[in-house]
PDB file of N, CA and C in Angstrom:
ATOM      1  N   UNK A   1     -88.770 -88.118 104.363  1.00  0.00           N
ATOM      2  CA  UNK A   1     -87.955 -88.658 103.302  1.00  0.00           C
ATOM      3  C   UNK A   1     -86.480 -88.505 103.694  1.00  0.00           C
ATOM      4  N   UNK A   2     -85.990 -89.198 104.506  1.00  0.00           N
ATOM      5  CA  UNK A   2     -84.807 -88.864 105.436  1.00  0.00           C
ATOM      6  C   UNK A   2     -83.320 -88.985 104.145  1.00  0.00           C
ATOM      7  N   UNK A   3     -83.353 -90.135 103.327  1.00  0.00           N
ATOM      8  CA  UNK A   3     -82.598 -90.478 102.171  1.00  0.00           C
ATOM      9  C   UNK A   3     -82.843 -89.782 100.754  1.00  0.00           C
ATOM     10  N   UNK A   4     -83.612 -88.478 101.058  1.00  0.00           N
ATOM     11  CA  UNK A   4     -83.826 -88.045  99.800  1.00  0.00           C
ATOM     12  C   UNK A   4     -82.687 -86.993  99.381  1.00  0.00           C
ATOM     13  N   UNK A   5     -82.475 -86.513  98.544  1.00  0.00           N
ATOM     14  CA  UNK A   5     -81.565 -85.757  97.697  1.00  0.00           C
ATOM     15  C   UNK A   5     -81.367 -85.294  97.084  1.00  0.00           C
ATOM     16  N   UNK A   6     -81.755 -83.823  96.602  1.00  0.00           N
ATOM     17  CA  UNK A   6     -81.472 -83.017  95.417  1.00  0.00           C
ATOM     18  C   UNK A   6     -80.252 -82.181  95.254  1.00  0.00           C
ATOM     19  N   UNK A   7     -80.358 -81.587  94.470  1.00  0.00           N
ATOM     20  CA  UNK A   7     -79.978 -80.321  93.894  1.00  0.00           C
ATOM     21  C   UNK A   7     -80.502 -79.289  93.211  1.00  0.00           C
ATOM     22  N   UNK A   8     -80.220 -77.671  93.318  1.00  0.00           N
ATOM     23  CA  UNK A   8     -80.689 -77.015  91.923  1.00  0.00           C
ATOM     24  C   UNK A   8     -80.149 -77.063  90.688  1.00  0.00           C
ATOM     25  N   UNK A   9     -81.107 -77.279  90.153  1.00  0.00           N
ATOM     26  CA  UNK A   9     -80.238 -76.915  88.820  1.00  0.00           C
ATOM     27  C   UNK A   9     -81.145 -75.834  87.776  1.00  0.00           C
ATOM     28  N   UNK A  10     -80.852 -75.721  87.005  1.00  0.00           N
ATOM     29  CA  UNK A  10     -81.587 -74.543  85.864  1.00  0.00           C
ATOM     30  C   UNK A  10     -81.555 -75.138  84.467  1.00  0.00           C
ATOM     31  N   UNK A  11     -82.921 -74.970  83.391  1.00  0.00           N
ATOM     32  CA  UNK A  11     -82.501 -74.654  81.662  1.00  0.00           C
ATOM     33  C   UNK A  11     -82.966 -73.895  81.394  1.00  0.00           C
ATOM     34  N   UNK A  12     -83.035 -73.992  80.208  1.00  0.00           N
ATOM     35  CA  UNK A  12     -83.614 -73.300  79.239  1.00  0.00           C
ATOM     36  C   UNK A  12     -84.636 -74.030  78.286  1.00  0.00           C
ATOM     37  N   UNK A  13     -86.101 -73.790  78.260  1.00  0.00           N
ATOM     38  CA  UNK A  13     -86.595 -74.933  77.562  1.00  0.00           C
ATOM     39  C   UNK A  13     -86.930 -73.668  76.291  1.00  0.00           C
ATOM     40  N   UNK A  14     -87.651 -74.813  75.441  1.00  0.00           N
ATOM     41  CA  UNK A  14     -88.557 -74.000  73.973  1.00  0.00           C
ATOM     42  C   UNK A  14     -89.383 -75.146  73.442  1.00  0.00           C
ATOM     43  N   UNK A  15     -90.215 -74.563  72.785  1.00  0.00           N
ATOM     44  CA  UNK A  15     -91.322 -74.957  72.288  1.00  0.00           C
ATOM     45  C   UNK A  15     -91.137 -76.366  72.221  1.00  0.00           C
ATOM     46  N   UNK A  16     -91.798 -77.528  71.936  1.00  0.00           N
ATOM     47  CA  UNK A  16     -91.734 -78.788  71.537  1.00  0.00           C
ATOM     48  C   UNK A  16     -91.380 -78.664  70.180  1.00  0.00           C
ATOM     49  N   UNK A  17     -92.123 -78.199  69.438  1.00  0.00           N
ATOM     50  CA  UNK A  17     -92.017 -78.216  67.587  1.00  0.00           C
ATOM     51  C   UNK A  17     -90.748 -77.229  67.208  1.00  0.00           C
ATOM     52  N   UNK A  18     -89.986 -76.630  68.293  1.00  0.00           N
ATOM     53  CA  UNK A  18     -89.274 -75.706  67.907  1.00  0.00           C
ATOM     54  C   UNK A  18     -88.287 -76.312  66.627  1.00  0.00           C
ATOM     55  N   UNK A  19     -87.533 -76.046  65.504  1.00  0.00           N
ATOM     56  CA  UNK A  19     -86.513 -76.434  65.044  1.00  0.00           C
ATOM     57  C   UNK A  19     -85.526 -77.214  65.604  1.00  0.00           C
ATOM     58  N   UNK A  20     -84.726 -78.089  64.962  1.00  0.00           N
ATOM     59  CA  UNK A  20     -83.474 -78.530  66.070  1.00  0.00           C
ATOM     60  C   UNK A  20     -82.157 -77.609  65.520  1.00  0.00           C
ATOM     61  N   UNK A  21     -82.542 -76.715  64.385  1.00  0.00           N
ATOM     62  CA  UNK A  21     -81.494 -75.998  64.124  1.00  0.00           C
ATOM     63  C   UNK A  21     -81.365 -74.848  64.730  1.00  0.00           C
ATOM     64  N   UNK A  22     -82.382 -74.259  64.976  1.00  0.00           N
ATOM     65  CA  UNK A  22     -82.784 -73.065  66.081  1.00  0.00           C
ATOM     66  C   UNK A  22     -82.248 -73.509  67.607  1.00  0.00           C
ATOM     67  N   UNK A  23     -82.979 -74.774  67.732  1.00  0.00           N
ATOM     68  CA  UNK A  23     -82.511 -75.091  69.075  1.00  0.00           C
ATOM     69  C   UNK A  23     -80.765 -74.883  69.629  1.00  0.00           C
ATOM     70  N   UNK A  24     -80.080 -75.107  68.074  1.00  0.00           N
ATOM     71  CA  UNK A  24     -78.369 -75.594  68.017  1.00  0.00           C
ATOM     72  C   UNK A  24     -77.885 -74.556  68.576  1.00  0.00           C
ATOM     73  N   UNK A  25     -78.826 -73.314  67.499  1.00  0.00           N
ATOM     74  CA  UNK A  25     -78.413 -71.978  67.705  1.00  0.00           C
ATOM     75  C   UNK A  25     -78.319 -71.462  69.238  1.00  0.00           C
ATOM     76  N   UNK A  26     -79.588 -71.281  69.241  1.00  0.00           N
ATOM     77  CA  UNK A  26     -79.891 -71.034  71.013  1.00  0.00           C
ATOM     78  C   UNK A  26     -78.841 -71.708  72.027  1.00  0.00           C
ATOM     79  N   UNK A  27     -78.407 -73.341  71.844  1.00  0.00           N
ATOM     80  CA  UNK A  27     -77.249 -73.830  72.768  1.00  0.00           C
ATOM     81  C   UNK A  27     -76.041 -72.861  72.907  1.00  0.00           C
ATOM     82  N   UNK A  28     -75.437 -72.737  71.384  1.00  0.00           N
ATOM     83  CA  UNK A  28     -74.355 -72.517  70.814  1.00  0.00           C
ATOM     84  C   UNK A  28     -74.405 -70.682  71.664  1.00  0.00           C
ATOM     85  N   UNK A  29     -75.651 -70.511  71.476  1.00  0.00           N
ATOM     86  CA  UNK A  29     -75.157 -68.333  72.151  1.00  0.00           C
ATOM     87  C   UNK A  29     -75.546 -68.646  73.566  1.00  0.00           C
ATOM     88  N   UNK A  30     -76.339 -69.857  74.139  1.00  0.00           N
ATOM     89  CA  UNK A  30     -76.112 -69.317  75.844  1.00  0.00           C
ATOM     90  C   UNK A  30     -74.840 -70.615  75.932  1.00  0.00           C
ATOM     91  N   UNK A  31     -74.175 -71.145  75.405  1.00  0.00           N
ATOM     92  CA  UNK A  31     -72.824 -71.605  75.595  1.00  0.00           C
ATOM     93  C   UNK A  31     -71.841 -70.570  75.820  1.00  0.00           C
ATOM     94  N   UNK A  32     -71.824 -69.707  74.811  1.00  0.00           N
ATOM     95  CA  UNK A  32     -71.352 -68.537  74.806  1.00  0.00           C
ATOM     96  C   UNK A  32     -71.245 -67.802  76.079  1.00  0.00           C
ATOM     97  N   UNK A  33     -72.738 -67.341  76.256  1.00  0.00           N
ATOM     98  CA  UNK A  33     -72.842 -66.467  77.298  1.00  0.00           C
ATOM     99  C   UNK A  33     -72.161 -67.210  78.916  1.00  0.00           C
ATOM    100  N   UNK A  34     -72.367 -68.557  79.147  1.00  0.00           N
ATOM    101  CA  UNK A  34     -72.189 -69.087  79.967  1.00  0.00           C
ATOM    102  C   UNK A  34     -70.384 -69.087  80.662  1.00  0.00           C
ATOM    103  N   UNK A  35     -69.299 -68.608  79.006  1.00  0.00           N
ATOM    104  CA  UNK A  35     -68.642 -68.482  79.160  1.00  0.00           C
ATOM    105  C   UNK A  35     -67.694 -67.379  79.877  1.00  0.00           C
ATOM    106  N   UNK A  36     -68.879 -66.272  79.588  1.00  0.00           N
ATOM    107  CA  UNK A  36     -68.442 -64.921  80.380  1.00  0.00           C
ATOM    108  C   UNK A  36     -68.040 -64.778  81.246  1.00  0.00           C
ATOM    109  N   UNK A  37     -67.102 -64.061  81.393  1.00  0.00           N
ATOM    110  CA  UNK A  37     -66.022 -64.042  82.958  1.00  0.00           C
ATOM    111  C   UNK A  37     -67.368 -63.700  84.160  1.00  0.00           C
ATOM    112  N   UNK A  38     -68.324 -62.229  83.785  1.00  0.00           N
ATOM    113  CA  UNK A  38     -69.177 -61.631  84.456  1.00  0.00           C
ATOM    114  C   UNK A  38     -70.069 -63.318  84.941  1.00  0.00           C
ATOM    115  N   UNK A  39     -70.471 -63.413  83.975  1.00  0.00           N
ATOM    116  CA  UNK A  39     -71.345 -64.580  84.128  1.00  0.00           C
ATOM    117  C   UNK A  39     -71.062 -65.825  84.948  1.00  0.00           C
ATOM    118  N   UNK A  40     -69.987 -66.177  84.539  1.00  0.00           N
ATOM    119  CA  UNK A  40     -68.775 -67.100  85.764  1.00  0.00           C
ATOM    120  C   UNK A  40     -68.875 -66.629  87.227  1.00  0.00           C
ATOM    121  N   UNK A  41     -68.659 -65.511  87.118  1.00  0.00           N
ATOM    122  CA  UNK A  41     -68.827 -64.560  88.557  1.00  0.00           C
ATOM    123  C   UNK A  41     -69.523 -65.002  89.523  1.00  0.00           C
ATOM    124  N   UNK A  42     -70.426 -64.354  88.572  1.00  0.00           N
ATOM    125  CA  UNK A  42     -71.813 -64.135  89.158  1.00  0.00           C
ATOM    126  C   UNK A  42     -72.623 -66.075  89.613  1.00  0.00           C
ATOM    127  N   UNK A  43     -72.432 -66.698  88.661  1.00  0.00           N
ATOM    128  CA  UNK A  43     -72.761 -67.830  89.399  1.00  0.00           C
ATOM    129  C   UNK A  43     -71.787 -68.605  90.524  1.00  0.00           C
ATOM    130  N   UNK A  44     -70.770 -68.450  90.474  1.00  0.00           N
ATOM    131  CA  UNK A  44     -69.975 -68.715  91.462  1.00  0.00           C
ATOM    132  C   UNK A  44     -70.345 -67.925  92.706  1.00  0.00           C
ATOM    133  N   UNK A  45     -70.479 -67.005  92.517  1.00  0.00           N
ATOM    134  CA  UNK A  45     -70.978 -66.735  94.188  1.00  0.00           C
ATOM    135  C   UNK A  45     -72.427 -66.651  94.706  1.00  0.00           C
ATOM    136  N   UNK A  46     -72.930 -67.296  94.129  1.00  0.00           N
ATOM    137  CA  UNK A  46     -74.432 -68.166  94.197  1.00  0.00           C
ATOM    138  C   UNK A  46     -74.094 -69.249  94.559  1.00  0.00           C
ATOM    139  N   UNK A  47     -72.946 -69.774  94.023  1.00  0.00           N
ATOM    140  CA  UNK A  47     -72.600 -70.853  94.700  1.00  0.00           C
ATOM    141  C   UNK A  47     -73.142 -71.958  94.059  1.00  0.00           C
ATOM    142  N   UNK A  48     -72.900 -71.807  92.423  1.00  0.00           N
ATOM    143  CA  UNK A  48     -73.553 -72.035  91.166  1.00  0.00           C
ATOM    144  C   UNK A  48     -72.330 -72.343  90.115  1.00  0.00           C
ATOM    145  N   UNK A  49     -72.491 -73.113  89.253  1.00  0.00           N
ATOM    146  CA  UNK A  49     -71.439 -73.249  88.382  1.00  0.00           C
ATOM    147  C   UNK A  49     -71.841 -73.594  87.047  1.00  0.00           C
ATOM    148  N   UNK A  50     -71.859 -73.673  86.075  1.00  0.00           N
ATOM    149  CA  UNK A  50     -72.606 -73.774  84.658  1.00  0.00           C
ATOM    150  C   UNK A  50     -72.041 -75.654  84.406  1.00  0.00           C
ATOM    151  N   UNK A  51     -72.949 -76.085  83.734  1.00  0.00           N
ATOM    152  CA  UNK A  51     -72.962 -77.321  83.130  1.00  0.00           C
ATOM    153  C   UNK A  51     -73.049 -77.350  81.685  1.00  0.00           C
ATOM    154  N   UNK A  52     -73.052 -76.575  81.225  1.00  0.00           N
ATOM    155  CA  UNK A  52     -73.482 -76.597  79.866  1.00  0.00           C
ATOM    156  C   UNK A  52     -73.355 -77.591  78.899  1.00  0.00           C
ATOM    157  N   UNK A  53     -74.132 -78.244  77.830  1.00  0.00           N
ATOM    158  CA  UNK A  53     -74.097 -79.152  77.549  1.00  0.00           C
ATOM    159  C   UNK A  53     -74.769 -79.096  75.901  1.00  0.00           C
ATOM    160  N   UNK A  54     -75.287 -80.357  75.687  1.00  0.00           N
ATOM    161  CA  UNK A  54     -76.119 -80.645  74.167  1.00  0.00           C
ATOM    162  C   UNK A  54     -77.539 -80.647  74.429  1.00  0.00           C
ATOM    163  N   UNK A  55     -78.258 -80.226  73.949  1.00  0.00           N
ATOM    164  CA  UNK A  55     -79.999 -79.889  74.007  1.00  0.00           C
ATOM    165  C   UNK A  55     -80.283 -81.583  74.373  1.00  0.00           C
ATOM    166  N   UNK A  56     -79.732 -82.713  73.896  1.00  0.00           N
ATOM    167  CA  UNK A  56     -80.306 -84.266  73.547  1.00  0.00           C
ATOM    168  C   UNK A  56     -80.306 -84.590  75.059  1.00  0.00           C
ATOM    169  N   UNK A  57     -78.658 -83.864  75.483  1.00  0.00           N
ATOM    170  CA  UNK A  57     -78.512 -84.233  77.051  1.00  0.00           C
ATOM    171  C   UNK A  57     -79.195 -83.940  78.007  1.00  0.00           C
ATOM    172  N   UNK A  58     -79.490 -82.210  77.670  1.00  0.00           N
ATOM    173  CA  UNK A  58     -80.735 -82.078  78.459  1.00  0.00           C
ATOM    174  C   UNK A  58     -81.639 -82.638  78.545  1.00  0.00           C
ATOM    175  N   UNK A  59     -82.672 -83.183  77.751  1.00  0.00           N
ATOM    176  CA  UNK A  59     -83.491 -83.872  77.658  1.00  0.00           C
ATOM    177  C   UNK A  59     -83.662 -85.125  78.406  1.00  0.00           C
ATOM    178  N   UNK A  60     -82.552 -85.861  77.887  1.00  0.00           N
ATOM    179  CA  UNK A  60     -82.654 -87.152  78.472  1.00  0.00           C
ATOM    180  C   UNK A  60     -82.908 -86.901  80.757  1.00  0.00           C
ATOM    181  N   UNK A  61     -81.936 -85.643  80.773  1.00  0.00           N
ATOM    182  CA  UNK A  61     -81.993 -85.338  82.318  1.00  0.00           C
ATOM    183  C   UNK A  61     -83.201 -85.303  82.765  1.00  0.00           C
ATOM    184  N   UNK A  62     -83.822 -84.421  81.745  1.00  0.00           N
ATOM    185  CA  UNK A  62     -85.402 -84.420  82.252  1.00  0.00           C
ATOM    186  C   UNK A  62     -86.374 -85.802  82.496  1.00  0.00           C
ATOM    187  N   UNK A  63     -86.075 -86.245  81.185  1.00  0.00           N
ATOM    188  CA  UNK A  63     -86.715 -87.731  81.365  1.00  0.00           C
ATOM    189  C   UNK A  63     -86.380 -88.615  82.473  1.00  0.00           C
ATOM    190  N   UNK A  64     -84.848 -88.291  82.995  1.00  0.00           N
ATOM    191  CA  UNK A  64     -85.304 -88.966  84.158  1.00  0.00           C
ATOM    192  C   UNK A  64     -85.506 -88.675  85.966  1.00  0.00           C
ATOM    193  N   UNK A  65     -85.518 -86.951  85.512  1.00  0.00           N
ATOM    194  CA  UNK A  65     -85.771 -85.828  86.436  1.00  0.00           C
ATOM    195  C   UNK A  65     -87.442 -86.404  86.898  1.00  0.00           C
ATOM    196  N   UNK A  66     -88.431 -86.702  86.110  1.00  0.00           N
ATOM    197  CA  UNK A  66     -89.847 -86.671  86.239  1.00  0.00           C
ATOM    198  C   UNK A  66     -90.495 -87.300  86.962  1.00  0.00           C
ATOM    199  N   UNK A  67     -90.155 -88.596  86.828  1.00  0.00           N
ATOM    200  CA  UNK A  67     -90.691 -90.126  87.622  1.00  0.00           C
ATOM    201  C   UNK A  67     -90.096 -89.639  88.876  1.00  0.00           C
ATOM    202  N   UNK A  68     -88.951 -89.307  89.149  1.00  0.00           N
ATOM    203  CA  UNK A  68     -88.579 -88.641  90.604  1.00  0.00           C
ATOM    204  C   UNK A  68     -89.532 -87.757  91.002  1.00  0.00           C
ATOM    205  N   UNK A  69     -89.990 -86.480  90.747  1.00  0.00           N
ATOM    206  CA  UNK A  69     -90.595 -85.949  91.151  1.00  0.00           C
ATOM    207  C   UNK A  69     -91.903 -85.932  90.793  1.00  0.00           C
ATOM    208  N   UNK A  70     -92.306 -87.201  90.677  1.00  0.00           N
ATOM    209  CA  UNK A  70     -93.566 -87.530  90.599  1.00  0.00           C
ATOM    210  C   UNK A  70     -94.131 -88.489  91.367  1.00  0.00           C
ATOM    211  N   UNK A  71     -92.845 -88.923  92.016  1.00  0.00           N
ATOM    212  CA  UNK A  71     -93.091 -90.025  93.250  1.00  0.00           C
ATOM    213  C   UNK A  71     -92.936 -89.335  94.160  1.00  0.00           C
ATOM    214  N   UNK A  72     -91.929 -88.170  94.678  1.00  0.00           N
ATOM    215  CA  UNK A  72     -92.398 -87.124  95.331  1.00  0.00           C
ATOM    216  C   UNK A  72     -93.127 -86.596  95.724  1.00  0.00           C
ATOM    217  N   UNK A  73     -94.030 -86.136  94.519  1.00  0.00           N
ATOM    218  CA  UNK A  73     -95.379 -85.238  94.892  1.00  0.00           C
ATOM    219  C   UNK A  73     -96.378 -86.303  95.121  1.00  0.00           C
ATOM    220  N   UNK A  74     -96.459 -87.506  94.532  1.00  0.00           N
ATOM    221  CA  UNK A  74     -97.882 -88.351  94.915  1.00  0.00           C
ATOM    222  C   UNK A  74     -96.881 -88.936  96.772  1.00  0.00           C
ATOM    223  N   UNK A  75     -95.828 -89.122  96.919  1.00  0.00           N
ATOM    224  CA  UNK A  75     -95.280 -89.516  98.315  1.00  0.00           C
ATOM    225  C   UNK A  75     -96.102 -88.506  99.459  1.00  0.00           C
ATOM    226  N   UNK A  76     -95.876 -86.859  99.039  1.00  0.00           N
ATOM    227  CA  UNK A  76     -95.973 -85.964 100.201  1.00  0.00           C
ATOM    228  C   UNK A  76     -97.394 -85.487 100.111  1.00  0.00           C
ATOM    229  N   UNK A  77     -98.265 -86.175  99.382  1.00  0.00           N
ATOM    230  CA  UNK A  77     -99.690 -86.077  99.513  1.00  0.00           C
ATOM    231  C   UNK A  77    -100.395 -84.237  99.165  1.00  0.00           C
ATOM    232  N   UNK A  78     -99.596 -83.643  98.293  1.00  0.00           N
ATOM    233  CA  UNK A  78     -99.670 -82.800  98.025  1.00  0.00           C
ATOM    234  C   UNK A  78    -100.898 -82.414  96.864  1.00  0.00           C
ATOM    235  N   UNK A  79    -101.503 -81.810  97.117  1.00  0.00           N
ATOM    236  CA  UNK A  79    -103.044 -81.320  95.841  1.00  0.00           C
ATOM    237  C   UNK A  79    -102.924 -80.068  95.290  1.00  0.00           C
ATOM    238  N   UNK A  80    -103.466 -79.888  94.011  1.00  0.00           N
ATOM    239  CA  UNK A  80    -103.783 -78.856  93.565  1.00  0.00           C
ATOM    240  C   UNK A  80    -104.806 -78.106  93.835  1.00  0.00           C
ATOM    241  N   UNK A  81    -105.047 -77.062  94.407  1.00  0.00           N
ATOM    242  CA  UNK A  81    -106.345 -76.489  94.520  1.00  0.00           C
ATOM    243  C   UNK A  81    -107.169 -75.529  93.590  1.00  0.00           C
TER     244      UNK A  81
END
């Protein structure tokens, strides 16, 4: 796959049925946390940087995170055993 291309990235998921007010919550304190000098730090020299964003945004990333790596895994002929 000579043209292929990622990156890491990281979330945080929760339940499907979870609340979307719970969910707000949960954004709103690892927004927070994300802000921490320590926390800044520490992903910067990972060589990492925070994106932080809206739960909707995440989502949509995923949705179109999937079909990628689903043409991937049926591409590299990979099985479950």
């Amino acid at each position: 796959m000579p043209d292929f291309v990622t990156e890491n990235w990281y979330g945080v998921f929760a339940p499907a049925k979870t609340p979307p007010a719970l969910v707000q919550q949960l954004n709103t304190a690892l927004e927070k946390v994300l802000q921490s000098k320590d926390v800044r730090a520490s992903l910067e020299k990972m060589g990492s940087s925070d994106v932080a964003g809206k739960p909707q945004d995440f989502s949509k990333f995923i949705a179109r995170e999937l079909p990628l790596w689903e043409s991937v895994v049926k591409r590299s002929g990979a099985k479950v055993d």
